[in-house]
Protein backbone atom coordinates (compact mmCIF):
# COMPACT_ATOMS: atom_id res chain seq x y z
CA UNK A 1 0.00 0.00 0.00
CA UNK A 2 3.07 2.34 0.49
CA UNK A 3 4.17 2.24 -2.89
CA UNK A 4 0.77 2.38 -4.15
CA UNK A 5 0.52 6.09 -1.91
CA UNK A 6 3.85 6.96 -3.41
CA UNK A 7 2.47 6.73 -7.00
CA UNK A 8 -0.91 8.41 -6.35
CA UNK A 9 0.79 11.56 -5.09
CA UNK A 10 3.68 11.17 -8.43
CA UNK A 11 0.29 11.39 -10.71
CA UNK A 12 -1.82 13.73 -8.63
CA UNK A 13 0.43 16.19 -7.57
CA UNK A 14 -1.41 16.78 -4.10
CA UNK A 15 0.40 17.24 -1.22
CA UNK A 16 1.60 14.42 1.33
CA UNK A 17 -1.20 15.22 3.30
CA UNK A 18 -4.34 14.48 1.14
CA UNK A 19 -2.98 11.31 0.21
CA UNK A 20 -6.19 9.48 0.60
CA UNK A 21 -6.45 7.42 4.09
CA UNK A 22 -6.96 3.68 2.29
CA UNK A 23 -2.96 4.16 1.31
CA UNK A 24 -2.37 4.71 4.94
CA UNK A 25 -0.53 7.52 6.91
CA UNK A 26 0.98 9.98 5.06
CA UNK A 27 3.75 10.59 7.14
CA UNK A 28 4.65 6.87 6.96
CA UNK A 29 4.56 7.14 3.22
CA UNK A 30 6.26 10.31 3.23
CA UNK A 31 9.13 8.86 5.32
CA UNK A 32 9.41 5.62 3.67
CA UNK A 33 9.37 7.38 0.83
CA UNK A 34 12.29 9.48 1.39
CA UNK A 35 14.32 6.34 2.99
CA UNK A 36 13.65 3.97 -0.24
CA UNK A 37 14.94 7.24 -2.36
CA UNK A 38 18.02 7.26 -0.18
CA UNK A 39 18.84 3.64 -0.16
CA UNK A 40 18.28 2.36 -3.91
CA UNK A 41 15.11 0.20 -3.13
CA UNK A 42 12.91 2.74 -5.07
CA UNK A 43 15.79 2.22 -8.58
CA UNK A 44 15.37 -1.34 -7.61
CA UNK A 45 11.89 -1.35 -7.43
CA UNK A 46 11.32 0.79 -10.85
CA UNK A 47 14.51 -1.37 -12.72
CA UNK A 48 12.50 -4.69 -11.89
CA UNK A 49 9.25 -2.94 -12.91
CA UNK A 50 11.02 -1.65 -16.20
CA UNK A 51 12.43 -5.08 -17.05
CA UNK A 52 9.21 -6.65 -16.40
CA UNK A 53 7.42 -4.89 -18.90
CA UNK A 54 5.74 -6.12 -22.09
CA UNK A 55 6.39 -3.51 -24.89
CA UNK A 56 5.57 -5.81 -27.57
CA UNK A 57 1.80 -5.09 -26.15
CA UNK A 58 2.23 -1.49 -25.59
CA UNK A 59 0.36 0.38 -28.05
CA UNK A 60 -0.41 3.84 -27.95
CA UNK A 61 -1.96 6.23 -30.74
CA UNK A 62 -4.12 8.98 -31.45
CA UNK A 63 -6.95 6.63 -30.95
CA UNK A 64 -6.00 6.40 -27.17
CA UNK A 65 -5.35 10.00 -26.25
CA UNK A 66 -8.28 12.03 -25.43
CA UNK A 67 -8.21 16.03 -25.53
CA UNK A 68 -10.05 18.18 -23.50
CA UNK A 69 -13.49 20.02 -25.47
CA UNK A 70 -11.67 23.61 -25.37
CA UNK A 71 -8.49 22.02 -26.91
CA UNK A 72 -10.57 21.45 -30.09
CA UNK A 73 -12.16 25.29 -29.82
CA UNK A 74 -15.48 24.63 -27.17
CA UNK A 75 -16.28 27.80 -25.46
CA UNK A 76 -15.58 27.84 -22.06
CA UNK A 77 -17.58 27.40 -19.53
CA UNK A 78 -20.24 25.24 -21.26
């Protein structure tokens, strides 16, 4: 669940402390967070992740992106 914390707040951008409650304490992810960075495990843990992956089955187009309505010229507010 720590790690799982740690990547909320890397896509979110909130602050530790609205790191939602089901990740647990945000001062336990905040320090583990800091001692993984310190240590290696969090390389490790991304390395593994990276070597893991399946690119052959990674597919991304214009298909899969989606753009906000005012991107293609909505009015705002609507």
């Amino acid at each position: 669940m720590v790690l799982n914390g740690m990547l909320w707040l890397a896509r979110s951008g909130a602050a530790w402390a609205d790191i939602p409650e089901r990740y647990g304490p945000h001062q336990t992810i905040y320090s583990r967070f800091f001692k993984w960075r310190d240590d290696g495990t969090l390389l490790r843990i991304f390395h593994a992740l990276n070597a893991d992956a399946d690119y052959e089955n990674l597919c991304i187009d214009s298909t899969s992106i989606k753009a906000h309505p005012q991107s293609a010229g909505a009015k705002k507010g609507l």
